[in-house]
C-alpha atoms as a PDB file:
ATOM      1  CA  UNK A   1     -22.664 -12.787  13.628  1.00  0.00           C
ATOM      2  CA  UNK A   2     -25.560 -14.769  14.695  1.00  0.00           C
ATOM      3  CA  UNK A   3     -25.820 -18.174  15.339  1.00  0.00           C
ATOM      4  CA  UNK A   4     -28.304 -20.995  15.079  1.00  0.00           C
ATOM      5  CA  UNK A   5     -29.009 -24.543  15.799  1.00  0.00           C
ATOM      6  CA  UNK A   6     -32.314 -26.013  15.659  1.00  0.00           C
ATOM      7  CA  UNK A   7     -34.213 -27.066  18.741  1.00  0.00           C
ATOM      8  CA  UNK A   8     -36.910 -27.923  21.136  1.00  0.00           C
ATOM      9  CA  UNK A   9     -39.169 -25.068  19.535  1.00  0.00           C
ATOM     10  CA  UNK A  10     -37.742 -25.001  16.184  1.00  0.00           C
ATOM     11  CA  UNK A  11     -36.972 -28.399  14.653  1.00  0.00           C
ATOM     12  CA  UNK A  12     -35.927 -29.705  11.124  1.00  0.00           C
ATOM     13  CA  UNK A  13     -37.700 -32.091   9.688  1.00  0.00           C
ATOM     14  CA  UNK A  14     -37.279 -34.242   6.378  1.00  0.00           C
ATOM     15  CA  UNK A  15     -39.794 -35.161   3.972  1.00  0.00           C
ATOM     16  CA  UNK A  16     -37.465 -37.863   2.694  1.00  0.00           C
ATOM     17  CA  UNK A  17     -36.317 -39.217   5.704  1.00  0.00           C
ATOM     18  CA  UNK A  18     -32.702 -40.279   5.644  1.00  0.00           C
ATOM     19  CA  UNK A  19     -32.941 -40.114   1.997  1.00  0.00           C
ATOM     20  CA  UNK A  20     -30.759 -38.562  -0.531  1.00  0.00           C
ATOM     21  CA  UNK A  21     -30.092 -38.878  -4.305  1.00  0.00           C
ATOM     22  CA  UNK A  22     -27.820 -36.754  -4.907  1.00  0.00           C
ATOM     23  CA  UNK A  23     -25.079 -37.688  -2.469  1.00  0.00           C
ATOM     24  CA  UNK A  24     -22.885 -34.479  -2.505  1.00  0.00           C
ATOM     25  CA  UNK A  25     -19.466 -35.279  -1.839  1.00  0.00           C
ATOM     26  CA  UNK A  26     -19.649 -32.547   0.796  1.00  0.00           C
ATOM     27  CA  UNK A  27     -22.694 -34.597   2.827  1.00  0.00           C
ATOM     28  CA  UNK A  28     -23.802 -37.583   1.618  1.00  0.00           C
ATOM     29  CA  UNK A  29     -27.043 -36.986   3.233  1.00  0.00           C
ATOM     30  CA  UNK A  30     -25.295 -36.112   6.620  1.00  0.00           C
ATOM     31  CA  UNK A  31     -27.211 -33.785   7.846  1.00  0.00           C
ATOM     32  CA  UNK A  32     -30.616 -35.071   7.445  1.00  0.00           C
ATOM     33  CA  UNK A  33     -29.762 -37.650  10.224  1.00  0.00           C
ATOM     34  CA  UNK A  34     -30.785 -35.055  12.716  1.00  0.00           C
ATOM     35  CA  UNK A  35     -34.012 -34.010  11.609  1.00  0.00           C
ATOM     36  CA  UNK A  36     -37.452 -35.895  12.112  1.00  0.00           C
ATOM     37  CA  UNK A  37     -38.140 -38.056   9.380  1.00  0.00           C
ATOM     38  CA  UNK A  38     -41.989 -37.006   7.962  1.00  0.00           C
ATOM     39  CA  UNK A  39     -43.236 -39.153   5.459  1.00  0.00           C
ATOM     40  CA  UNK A  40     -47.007 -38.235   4.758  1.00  0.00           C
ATOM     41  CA  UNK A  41     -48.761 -34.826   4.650  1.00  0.00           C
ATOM     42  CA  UNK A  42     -50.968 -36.348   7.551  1.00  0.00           C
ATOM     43  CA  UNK A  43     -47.530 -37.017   9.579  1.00  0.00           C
ATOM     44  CA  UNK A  44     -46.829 -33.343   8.939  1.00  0.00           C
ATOM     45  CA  UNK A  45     -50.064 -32.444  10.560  1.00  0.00           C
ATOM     46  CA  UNK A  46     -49.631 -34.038  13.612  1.00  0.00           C
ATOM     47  CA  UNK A  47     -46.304 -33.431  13.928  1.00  0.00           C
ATOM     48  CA  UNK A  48     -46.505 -29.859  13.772  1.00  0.00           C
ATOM     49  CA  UNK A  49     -49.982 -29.994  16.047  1.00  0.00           C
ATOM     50  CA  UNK A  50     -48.254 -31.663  18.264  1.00  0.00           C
ATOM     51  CA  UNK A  51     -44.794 -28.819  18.405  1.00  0.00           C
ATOM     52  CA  UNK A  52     -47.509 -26.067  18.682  1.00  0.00           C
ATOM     53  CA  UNK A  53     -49.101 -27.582  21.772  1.00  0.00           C
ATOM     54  CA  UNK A  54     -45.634 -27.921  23.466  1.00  0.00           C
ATOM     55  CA  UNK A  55     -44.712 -24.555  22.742  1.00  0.00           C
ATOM     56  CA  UNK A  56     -43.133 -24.635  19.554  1.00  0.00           C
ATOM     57  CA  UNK A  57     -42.574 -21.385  17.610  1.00  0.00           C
ATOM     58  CA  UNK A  58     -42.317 -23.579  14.149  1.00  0.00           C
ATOM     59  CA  UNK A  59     -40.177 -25.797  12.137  1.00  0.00           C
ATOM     60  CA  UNK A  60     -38.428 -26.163   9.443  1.00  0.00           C
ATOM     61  CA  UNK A  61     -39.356 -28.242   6.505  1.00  0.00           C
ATOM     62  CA  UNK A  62     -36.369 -29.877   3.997  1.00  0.00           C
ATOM     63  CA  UNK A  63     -35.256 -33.388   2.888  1.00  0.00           C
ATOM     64  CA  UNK A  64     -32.875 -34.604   0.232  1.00  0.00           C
ATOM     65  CA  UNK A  65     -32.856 -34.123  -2.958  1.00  0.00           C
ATOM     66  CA  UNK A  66     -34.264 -35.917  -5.770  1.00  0.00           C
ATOM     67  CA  UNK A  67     -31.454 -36.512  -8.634  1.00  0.00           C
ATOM     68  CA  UNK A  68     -32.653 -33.211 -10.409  1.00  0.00           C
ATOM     69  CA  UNK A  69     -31.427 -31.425  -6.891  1.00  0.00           C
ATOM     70  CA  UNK A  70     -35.319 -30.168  -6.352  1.00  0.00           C
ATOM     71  CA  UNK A  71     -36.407 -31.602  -2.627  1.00  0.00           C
ATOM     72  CA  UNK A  72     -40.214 -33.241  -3.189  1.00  0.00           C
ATOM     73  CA  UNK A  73     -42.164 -30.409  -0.951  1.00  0.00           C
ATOM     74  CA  UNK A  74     -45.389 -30.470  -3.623  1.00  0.00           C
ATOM     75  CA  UNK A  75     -46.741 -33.519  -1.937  1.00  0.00           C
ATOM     76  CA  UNK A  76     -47.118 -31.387   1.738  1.00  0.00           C
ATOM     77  CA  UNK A  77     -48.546 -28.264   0.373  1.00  0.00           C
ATOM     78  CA  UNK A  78     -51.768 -28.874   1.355  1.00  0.00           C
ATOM     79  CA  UNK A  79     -51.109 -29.939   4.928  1.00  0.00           C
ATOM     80  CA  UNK A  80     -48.372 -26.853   5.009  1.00  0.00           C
ATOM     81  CA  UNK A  81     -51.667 -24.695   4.406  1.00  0.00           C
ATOM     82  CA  UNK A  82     -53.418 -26.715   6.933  1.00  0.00           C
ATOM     83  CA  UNK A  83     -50.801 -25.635   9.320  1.00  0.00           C
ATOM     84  CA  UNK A  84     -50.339 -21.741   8.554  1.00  0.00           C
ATOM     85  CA  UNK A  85     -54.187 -21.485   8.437  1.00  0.00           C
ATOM     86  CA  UNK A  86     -54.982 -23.568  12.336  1.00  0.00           C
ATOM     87  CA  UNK A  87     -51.448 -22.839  13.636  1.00  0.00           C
ATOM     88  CA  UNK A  88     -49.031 -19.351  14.895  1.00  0.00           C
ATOM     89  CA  UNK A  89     -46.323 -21.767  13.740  1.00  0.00           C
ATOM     90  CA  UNK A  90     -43.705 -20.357  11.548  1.00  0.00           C
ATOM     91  CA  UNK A  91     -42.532 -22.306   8.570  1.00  0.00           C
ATOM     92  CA  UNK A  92     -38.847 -22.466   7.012  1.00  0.00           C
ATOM     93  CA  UNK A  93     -38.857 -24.310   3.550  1.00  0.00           C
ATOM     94  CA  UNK A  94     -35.780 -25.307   2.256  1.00  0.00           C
ATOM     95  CA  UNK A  95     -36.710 -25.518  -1.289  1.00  0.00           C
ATOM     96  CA  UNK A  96     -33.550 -27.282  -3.454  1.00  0.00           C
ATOM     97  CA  UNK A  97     -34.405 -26.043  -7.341  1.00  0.00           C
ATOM     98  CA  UNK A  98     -37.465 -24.511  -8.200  1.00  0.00           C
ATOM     99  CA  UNK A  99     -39.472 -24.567 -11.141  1.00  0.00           C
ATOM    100  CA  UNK A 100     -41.846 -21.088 -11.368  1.00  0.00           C
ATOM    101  CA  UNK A 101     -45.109 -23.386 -10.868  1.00  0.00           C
ATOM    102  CA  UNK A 102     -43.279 -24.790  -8.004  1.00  0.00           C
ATOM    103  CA  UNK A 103     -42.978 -21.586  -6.532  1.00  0.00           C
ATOM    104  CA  UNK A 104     -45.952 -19.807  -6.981  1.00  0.00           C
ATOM    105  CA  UNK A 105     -47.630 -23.313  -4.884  1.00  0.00           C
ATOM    106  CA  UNK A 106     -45.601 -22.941  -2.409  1.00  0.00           C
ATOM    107  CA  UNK A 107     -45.181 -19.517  -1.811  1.00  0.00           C
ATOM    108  CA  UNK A 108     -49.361 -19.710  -1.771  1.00  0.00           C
ATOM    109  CA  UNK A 109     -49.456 -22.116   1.643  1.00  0.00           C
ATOM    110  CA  UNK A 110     -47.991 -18.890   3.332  1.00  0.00           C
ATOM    111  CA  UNK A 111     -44.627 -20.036   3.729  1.00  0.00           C
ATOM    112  CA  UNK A 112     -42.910 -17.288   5.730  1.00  0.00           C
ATOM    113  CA  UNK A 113     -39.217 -18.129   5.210  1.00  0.00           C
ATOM    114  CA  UNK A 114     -37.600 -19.828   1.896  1.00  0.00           C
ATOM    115  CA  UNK A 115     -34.311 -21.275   2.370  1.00  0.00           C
ATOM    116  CA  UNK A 116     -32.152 -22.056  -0.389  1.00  0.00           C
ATOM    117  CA  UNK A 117     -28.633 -23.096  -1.548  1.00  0.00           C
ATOM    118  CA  UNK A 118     -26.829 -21.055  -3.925  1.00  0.00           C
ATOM    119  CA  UNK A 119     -23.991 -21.684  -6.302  1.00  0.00           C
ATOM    120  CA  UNK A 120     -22.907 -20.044  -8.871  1.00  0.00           C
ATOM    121  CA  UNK A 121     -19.891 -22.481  -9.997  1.00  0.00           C
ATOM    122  CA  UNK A 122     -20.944 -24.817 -12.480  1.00  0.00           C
ATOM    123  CA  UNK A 123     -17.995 -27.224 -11.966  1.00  0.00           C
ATOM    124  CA  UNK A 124     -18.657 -27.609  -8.304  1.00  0.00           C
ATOM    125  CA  UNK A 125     -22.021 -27.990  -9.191  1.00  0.00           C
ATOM    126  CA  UNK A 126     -21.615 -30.664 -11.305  1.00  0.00           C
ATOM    127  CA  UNK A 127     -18.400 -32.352  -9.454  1.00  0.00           C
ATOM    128  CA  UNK A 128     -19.488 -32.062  -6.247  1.00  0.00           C
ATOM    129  CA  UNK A 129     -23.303 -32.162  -6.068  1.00  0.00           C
ATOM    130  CA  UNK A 130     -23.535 -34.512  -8.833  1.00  0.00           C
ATOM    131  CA  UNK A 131     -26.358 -32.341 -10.120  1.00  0.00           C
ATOM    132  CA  UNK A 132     -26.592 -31.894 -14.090  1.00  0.00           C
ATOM    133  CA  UNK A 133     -27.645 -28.204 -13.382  1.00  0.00           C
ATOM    134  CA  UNK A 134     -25.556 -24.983 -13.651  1.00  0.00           C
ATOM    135  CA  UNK A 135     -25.351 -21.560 -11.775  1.00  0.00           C
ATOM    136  CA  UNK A 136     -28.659 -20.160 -13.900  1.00  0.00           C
ATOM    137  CA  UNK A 137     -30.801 -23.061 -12.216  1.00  0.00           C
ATOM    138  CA  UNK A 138     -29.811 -21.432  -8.779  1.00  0.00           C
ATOM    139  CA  UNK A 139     -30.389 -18.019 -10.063  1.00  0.00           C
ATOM    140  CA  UNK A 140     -33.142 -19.171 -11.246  1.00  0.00           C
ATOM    141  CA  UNK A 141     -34.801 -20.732  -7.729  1.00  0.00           C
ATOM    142  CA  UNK A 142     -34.146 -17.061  -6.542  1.00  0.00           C
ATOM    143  CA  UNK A 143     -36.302 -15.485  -9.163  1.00  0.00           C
ATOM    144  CA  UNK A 144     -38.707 -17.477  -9.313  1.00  0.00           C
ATOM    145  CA  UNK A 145     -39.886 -17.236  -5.778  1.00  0.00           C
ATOM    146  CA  UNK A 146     -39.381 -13.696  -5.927  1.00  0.00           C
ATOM    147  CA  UNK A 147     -41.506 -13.503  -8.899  1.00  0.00           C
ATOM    148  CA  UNK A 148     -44.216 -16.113  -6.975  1.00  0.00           C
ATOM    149  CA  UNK A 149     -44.350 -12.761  -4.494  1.00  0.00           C
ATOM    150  CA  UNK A 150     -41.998 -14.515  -1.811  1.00  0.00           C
ATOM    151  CA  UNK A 151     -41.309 -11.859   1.398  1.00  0.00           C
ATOM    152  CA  UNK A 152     -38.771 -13.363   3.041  1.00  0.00           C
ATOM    153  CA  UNK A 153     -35.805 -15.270   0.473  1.00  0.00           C
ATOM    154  CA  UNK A 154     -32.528 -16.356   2.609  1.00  0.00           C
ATOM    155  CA  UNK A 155     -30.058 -17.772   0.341  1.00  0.00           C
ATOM    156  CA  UNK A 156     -26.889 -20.046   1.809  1.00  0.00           C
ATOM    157  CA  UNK A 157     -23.343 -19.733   0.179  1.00  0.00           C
ATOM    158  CA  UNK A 158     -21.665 -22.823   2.122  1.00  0.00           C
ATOM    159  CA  UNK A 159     -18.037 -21.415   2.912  1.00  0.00           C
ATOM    160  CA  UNK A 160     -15.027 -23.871   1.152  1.00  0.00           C
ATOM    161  CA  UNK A 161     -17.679 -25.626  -1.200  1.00  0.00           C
ATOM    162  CA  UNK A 162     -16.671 -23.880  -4.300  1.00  0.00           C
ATOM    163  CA  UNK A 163     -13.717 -21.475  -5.603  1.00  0.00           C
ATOM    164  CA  UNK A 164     -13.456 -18.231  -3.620  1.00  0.00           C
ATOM    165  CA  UNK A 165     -14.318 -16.988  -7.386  1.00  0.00           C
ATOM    166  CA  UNK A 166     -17.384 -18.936  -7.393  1.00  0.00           C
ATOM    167  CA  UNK A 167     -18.105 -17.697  -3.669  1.00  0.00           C
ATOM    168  CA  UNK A 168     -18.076 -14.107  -5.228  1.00  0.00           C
ATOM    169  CA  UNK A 169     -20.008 -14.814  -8.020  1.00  0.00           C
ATOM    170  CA  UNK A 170     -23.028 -16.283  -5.876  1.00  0.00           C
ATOM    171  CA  UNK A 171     -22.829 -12.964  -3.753  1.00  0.00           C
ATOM    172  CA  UNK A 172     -22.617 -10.523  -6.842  1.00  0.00           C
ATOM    173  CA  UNK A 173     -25.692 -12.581  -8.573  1.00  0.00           C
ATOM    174  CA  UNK A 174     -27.303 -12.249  -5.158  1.00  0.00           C
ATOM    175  CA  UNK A 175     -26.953  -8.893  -4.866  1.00  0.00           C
ATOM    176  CA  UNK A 176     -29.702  -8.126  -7.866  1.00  0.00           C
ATOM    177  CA  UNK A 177     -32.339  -9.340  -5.620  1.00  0.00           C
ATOM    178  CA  UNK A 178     -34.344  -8.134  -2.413  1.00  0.00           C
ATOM    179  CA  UNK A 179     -32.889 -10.777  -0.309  1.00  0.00           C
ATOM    180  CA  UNK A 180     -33.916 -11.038   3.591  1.00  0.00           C
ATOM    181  CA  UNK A 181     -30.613 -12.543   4.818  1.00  0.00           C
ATOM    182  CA  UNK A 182     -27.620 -14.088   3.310  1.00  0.00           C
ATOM    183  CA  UNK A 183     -26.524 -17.257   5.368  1.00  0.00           C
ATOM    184  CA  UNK A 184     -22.712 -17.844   5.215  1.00  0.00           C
ATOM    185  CA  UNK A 185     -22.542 -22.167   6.434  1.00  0.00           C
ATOM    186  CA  UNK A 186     -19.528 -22.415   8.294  1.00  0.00           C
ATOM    187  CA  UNK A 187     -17.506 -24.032  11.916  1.00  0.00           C
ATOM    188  CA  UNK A 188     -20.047 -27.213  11.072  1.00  0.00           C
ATOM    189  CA  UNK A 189     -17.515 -29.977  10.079  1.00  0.00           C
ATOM    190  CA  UNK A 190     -19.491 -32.908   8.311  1.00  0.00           C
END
C-alpha cells in the first residue's frame, strides 16, 4: 500500500472554492476546505508560477461539483496549457463526469494524470450523491478520456460508499480498461 497526502510540493487546489452543489451525504463539500481556493485562469497562473519557483513538483486541480456532478475545469484550460507549456509542473485533474468534447480539451492541455470517481451503483448514486446520473455516466468518464488518448487514467472506488456489490461492480467495469492505478479511499474519516 502506498500512501498520500498532499503537500508543500504537491497541493490541491479548487476551482470552486468552498463550493459544492451536490452536497454528498458522504462530504458535503468537506474536503475542499483544505485546498487553495482558485477562482480565475489568471489565479491559476500565478499560483502555479509561484509553486514552481518554490520547488513544487505540481498540483492538483479539482473543485465541487456542479449539480450535473461534472467539476467546471473548461474555464482553466487555457491557463492549464499555459502551465504544461512554461512549467516541469505535473498536473492531477480530478475531472467529476465527462462529456467526450470535455475530454478530448482537456486531455489536449497535456494533463498528465486524470483522477476520477467511480461508481457503479445507481442507488448510491442517486441517494447519496444526489446526482441524477447512473453507473454508465461513470463508465462513461472512463471511456471517454481513454478515447480523448488519455495516458495516465486513475479511477477512485471510495471504500463503505456503496454496497460491497456495487464495490465489485466498479472494479469488474474497471477492469475493461488500461487503467494506470486504481485508488481504494479509505482510514480518512470525514
Amino acid at each position: 500500500l502506498t500512501f498520500f497526502r498532499p503537500g508543500r510540493t504537491f497541493p490541491a487546489v479548487s476551482v470552486t472554492g468552498k463550493r459544492c452543489d451536490l452536497q454528498c451525504d458522504h462530504c458535503r463539500g468537506h474536503y475542499l476546505q483544505g485546498m487553495h481556493a482558485i477562482h480565475t485562469p489568471d489565479e491559476l497562473l500565478s499560483f502555479a508560477f509561484d509553486l514552481e519557483g518554490r520547488g513544487g513538483e505540481g498540483f492538483l486541480i479539482s473543485g465541487g461539483c456542479d449539480e450535473r456532478g461534472k467539476i467546471p475545469l473548461s474555464p482553466f484550460i487555457g491557463a492549464i496549457s499555459r502551465i504544461k507549456g512554461r512549467t516541469k509542473l505535473l498536473i492531477n485533474a480530478h475531472t467529476g463526469l465527462l462529456d467526450e468534447e470535455e475530454a478530448r480539451s482537456l486531455v489536449g492541455a497535456s494533463i498528465d494524470c486524470f483522477s476520477l470517481d467511480v461508481l457503479q451503483d445507481d442507488e448510491t448514486i442517486r441517494n447519496v450523491l444526489h446526482l441524477p446520473a447512473s453507473g454508465r455516466d461513470y463508465e462513461g468518464t472512463v471511456e471517454a478520456l481513454f478515447t480523448a488518448g488519455a495516458r495516465t487514467v486513475v479511477p477512485h472506488i471510495c471504500i463503505g460508499l456503496s454496497s460491497e456489490t456495487g464495490e465489485m461492480r466498479s472494479i469488474e467495469m474497471l477492469s475493461r480498461y488500461p487503467i494506470s492505478a486504481l485508488i481504494m479511499l479509505a482510514f480518512v474519516p470525514t
